[in-house]
N, C-alpha and C. Protein backbone atom coordinates (compact mmCIF):
# COMPACT_ATOMS: atom_id res chain seq x y z
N UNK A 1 0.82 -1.21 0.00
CA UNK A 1 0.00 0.00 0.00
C UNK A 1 0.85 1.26 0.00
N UNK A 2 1.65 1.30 0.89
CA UNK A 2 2.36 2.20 1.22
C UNK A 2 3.29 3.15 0.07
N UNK A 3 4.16 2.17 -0.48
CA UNK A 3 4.97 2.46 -1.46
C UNK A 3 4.31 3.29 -2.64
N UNK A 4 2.75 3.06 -3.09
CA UNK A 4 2.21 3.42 -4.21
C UNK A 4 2.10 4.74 -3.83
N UNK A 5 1.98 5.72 -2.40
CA UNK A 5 1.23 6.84 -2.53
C UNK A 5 2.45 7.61 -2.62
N UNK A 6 2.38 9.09 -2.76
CA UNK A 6 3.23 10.34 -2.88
C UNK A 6 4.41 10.58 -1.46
N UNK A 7 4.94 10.12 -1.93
CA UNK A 7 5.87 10.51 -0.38
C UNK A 7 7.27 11.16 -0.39
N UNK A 8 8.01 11.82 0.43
CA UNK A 8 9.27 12.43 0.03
C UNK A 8 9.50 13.22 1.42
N UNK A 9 11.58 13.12 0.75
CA UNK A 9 12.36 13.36 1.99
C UNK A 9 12.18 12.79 3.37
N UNK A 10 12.60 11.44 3.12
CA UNK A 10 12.83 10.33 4.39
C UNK A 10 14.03 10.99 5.07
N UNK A 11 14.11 11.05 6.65
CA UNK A 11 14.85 10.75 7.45
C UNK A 11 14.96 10.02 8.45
N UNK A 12 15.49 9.29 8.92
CA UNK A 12 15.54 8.09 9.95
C UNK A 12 15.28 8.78 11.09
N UNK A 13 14.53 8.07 11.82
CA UNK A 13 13.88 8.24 13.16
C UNK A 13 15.56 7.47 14.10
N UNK A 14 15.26 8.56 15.24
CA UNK A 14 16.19 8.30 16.23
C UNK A 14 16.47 6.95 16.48
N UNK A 15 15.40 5.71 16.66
CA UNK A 15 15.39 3.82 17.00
C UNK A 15 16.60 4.12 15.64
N UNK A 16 16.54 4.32 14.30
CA UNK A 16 17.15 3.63 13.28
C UNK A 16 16.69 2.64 12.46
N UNK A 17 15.12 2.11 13.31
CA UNK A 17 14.20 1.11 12.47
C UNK A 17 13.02 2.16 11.60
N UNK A 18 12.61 3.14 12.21
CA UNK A 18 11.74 4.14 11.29
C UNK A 18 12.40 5.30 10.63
N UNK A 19 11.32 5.60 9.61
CA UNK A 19 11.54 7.01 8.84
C UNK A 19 10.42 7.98 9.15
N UNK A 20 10.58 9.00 8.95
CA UNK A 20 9.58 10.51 9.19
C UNK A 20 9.79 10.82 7.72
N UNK A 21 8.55 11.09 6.90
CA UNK A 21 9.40 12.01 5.94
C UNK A 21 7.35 12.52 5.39
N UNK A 22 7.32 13.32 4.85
CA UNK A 22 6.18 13.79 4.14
C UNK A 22 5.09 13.00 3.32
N UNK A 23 4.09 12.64 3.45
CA UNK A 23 3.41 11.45 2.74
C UNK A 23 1.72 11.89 2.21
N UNK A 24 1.47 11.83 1.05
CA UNK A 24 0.64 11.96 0.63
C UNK A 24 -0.67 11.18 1.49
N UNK A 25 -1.34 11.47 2.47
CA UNK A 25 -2.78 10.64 2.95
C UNK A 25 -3.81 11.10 2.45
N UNK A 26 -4.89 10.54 2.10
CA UNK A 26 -6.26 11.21 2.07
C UNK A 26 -6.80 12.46 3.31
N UNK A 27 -7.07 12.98 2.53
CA UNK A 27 -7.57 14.52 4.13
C UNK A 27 -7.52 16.03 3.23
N UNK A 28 -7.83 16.80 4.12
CA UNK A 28 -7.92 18.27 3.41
C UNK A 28 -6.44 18.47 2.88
N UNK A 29 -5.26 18.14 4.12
CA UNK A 29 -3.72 18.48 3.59
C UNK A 29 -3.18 17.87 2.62
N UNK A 30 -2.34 18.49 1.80
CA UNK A 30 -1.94 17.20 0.02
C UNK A 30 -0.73 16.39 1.51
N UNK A 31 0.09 16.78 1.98
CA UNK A 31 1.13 16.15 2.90
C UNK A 31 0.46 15.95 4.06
N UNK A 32 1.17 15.11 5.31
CA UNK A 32 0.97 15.22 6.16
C UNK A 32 2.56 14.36 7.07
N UNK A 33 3.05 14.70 8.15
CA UNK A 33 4.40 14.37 8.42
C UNK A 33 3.87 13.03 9.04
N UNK A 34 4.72 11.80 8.69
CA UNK A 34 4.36 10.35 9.24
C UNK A 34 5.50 9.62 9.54
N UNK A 35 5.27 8.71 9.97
CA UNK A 35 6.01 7.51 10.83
C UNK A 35 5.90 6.24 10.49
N UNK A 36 6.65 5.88 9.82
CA UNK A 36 6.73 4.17 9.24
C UNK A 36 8.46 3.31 9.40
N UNK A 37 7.91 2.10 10.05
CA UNK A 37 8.85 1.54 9.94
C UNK A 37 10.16 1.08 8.58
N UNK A 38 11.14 0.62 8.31
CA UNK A 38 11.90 0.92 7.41
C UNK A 38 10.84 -0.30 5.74
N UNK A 39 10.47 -1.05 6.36
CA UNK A 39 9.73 -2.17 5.61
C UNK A 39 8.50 -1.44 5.04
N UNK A 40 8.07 -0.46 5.64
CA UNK A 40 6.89 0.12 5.37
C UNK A 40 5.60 -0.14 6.32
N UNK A 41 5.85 -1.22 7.25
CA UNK A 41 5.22 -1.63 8.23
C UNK A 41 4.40 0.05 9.24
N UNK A 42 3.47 0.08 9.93
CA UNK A 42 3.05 0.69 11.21
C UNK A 42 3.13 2.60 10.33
N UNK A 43 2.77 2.39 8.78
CA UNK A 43 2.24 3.70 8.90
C UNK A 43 1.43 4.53 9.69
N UNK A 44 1.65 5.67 10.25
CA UNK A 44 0.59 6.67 10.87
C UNK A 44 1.11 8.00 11.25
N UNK A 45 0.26 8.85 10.87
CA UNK A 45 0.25 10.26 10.89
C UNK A 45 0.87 10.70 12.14
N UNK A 46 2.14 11.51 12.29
CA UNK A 46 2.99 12.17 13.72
C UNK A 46 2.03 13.13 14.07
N UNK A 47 1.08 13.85 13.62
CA UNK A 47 0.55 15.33 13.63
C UNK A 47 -0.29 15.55 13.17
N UNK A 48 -1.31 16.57 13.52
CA UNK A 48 -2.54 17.31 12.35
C UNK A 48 -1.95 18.42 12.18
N UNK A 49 -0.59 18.50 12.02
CA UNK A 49 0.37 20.12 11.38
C UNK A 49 0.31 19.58 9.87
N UNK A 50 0.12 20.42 9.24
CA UNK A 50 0.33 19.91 7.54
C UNK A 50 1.92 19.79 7.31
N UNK A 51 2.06 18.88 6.79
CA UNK A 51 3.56 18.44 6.33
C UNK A 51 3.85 18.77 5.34
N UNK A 52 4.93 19.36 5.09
CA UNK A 52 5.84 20.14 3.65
C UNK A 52 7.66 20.26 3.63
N UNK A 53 8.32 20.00 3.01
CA UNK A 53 9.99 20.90 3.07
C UNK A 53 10.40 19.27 3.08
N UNK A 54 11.07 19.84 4.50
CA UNK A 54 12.41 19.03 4.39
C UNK A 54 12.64 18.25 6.10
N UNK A 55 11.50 17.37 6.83
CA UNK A 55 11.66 17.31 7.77
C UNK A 55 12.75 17.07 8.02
N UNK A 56 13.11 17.38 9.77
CA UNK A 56 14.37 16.33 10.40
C UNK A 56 13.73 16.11 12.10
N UNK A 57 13.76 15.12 12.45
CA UNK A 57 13.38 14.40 13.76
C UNK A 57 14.51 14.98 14.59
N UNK A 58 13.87 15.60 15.67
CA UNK A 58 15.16 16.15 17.38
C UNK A 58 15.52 14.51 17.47
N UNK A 59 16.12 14.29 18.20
CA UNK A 59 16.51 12.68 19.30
C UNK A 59 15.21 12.97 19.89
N UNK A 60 15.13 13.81 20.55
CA UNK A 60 13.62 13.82 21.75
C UNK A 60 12.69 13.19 20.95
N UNK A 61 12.43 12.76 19.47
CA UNK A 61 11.16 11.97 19.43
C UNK A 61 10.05 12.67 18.84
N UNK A 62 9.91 13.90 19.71
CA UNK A 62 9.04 15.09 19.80
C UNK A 62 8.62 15.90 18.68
N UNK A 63 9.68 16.57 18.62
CA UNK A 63 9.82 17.40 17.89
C UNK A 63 10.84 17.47 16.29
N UNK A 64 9.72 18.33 15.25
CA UNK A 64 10.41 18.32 13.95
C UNK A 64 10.55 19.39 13.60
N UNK A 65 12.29 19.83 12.91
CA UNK A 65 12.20 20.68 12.63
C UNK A 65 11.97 20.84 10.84
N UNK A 66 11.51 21.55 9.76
CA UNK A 66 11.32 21.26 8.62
C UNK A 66 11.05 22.54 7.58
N UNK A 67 11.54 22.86 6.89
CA UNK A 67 11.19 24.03 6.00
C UNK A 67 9.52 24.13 5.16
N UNK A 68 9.95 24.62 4.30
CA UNK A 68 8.80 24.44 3.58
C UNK A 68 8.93 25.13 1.78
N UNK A 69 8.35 24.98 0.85
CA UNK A 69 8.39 25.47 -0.38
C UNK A 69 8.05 26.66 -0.54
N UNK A 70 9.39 27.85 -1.57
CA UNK A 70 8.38 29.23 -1.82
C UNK A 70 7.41 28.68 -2.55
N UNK A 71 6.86 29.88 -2.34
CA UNK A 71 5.10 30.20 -2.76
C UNK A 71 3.95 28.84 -1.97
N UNK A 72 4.19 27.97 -1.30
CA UNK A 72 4.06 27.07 -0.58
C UNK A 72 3.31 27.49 0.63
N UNK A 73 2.35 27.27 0.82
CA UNK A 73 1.64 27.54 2.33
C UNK A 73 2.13 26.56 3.46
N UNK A 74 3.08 26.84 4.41
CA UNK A 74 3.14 28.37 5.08
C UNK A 74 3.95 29.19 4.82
N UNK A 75 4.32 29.04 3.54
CA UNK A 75 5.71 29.99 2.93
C UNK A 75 5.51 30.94 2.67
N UNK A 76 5.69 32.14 1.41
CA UNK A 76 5.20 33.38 1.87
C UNK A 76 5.74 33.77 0.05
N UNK A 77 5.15 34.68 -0.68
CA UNK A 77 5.18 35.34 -1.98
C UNK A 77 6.13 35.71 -2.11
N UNK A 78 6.57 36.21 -1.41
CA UNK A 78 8.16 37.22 -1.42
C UNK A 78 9.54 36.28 -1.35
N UNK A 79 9.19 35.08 -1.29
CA UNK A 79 11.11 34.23 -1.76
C UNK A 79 11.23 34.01 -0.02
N UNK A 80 10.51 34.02 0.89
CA UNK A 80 10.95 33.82 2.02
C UNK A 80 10.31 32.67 2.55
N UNK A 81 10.98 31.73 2.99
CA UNK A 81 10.25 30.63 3.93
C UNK A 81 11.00 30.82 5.44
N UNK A 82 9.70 30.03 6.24
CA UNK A 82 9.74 29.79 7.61
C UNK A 82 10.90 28.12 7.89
N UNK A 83 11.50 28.39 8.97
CA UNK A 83 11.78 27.32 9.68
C UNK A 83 10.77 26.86 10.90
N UNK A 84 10.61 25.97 10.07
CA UNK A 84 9.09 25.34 11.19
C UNK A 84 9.48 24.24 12.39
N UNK A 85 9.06 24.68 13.79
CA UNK A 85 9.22 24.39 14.60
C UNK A 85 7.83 23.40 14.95
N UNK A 86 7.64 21.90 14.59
CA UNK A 86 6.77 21.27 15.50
C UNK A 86 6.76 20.50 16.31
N UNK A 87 5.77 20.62 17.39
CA UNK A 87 5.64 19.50 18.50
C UNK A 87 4.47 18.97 18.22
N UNK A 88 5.25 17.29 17.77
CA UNK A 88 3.96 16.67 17.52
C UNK A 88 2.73 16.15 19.00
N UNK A 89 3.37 16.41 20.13
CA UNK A 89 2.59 16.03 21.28
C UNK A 89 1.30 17.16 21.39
N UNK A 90 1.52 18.43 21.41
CA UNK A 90 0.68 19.47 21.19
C UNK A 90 -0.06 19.87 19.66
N UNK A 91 0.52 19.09 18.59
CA UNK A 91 -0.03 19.54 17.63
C UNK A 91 -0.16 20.95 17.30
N UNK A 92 1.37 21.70 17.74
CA UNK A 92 1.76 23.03 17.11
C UNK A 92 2.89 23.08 16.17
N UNK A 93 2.74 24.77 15.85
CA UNK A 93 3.92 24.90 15.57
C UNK A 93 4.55 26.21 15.72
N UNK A 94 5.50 26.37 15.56
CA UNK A 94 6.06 28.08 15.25
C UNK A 94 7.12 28.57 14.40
N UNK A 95 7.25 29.37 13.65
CA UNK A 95 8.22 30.02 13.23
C UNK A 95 8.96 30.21 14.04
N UNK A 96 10.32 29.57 13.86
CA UNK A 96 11.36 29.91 14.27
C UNK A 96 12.50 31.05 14.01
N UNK A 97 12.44 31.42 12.27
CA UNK A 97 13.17 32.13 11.95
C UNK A 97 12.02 32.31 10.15
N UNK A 98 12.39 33.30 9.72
CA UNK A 98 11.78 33.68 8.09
C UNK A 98 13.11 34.11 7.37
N UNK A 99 13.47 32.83 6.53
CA UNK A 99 14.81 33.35 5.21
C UNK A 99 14.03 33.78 4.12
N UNK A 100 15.31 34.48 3.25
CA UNK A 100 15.32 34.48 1.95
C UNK A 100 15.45 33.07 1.60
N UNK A 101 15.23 32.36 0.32
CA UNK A 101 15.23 31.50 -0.18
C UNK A 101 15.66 31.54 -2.09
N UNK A 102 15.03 32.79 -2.44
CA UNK A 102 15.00 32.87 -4.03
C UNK A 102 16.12 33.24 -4.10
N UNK A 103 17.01 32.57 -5.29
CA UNK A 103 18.22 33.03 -5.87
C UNK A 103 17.67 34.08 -6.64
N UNK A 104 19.22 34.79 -7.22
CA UNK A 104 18.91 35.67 -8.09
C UNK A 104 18.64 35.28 -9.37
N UNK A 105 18.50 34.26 -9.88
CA UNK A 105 18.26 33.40 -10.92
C UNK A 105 17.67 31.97 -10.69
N UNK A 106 16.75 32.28 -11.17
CA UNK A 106 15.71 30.59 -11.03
C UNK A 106 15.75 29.58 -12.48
N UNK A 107 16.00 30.56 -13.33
CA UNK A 107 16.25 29.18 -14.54
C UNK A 107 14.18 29.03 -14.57
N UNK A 108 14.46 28.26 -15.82
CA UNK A 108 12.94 27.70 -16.43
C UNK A 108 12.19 26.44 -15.10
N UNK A 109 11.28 26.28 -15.03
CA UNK A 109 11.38 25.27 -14.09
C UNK A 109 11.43 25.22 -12.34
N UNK A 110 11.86 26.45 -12.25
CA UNK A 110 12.43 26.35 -11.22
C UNK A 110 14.18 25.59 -11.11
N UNK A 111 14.35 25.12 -11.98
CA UNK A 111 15.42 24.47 -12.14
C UNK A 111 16.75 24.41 -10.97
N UNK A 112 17.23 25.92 -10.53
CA UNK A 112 17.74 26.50 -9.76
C UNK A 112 17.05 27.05 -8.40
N UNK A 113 16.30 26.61 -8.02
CA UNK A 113 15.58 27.09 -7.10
C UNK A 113 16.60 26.55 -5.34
N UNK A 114 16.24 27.28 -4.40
CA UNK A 114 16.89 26.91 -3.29
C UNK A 114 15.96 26.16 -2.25
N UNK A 115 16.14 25.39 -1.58
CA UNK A 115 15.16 24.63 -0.60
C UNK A 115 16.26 25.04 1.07
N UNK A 116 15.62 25.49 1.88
CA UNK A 116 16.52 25.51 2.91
C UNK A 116 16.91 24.00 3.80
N UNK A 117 16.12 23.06 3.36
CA UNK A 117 17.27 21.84 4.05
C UNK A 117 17.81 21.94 5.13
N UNK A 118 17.01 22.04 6.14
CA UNK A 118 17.31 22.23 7.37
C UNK A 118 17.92 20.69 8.03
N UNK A 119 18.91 20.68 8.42
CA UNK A 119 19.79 19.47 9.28
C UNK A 119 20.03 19.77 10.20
N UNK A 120 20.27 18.70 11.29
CA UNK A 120 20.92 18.66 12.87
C UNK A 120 22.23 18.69 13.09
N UNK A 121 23.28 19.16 14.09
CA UNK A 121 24.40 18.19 13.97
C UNK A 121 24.36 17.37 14.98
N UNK A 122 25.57 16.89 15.53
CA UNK A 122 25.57 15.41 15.99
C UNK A 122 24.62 15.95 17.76
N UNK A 123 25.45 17.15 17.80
CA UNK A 123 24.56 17.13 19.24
C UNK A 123 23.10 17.45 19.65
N UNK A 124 22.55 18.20 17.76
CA UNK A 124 21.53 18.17 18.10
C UNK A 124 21.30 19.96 18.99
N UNK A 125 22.14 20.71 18.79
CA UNK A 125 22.40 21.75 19.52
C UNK A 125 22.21 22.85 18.29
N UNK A 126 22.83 22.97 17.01
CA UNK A 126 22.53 23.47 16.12
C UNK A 126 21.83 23.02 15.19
N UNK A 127 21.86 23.79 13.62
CA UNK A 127 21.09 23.44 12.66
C UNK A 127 22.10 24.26 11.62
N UNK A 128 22.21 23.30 10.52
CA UNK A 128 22.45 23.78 9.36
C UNK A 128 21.19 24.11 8.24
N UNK A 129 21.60 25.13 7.73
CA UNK A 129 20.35 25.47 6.35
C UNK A 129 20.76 26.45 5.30
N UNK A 130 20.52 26.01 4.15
CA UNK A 130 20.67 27.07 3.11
C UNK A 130 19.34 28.32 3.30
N UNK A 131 20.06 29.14 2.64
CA UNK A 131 19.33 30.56 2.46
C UNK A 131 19.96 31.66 1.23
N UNK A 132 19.13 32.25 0.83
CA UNK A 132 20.16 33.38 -0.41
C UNK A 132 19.53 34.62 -0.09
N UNK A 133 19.57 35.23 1.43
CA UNK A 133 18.57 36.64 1.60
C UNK A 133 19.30 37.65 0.97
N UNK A 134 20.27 37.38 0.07
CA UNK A 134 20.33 38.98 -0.77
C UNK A 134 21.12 38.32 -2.23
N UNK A 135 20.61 37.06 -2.54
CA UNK A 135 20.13 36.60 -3.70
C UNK A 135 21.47 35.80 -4.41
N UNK A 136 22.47 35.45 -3.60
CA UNK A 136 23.11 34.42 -3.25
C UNK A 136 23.40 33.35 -2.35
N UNK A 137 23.16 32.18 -2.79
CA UNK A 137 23.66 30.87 -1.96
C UNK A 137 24.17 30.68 -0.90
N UNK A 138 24.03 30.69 0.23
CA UNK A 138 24.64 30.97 1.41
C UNK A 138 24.23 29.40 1.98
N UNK A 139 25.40 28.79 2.88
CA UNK A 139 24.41 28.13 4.06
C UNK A 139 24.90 28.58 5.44
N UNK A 140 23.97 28.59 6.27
CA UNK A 140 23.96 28.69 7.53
C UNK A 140 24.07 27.99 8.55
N UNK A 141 24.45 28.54 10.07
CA UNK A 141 24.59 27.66 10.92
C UNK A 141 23.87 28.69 11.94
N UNK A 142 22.77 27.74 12.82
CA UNK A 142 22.22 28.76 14.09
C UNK A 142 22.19 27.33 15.20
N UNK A 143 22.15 28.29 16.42
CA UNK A 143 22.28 27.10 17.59
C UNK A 143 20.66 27.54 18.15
N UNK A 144 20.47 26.23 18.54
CA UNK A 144 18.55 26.04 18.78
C UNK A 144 19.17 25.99 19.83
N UNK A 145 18.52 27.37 20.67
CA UNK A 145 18.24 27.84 22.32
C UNK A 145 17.19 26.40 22.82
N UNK A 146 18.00 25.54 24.12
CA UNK A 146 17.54 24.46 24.71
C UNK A 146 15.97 24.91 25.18
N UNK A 147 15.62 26.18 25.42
CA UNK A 147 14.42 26.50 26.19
C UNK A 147 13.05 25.96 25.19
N UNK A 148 13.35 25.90 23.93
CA UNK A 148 12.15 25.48 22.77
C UNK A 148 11.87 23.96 23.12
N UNK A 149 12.22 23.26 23.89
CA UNK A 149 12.34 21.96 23.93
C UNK A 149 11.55 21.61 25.34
C-alpha cells in the first residue's frame, strides 16, 4: 500500500528502524508528516500540522524541525520561507526564523531554485540550512536555544 502513494524526503527516526518524511494521505492536507517503519510496516500520521519541506526528527522523538516550499503555504510570496518548529505532542507549531530562499536566478522550471534543508548536527544543539537573503547561496549555521524543547 504504502509504497504506491506520494511521499518524500525520508529521514531516519532516532530507534534507526523508522523514517519521518512527508506522505501523501487522504484529508484536506496534500502532505501530512508520518512515521513508518523501514519495511513500510506501522504507517501513521505524527501530527494534524500539515507536512511540507524538508523534515528532520530532534533525538527527543518530539519534535520536527522542517522548512517548507516558496510560494508554498506556510511559505510566503516574497522568496521567504519559515523554519518550522513542530511538537507533535501538542499539535503546534512556530516560526522559528523567516529566510530568503530565491536566488537571483531561477532558470525555467524552477530548475535552480533553493530549498533551505534544514539538518541537525551530531549534538543536536545546532542546525544547518541554506538561504540566499540577498540573492546568493549561502548556508547557515544557528544554535537552537535548549528552552524550545
Amino acid at each position: 500500500y504504502w509504497y504506491k502513494q506520494v511521499g518524500n524526503h525520508p529521514c531516519w527516526w532516532v530507534d534507526g528502524e523508522h523514517i519521518t518524511m512527508n506522505f501523501g494521505l487522504p484529508g484536506p492536507n496534500r502532505y501530512t508528516l508520518v512515521r513508518l517503519r523501514y519495511d513500510g510496516e506501522g504507517l501513521a500520521p505524527l501530527t494534524s500540522v500539515p507536512g511540507t519541506g524538508h523534515p528532520t526528527l530532534h533525538r527527543d522523538g518530539r519534535h520536527i524541525l522542517t522548512d517548507t516550499y516558496q510560494g508554498e503555504l506556510p511559505g510566503y510570496e516574497d522568496g521567504t520561507v519559515p523554519l518550522r518548529w513542530i511538537d507533535t505532542t501538542t499539535n503546534s507549531e512556530r516560526t522559528l526564523v523567516r529566510i530568503g530562499c530565491r536566488p537571483a536566478y531561477m532558470a525555467p522550471g524552477y530548475a535552480l531554485r533553493l530549498d533551505a534543508h534544514p539538518a541537525w548536527d551530531r549534538t543536536y544543539t545546532r542546525v544547518a540550512f541554506n538561504a540566499c537573503p540577498d540573492g546568493t547561496r549561502q548556508v547557515f549555521v544557528a544554535d537552537i536555544p535548549p528552552e524550545l524543547f
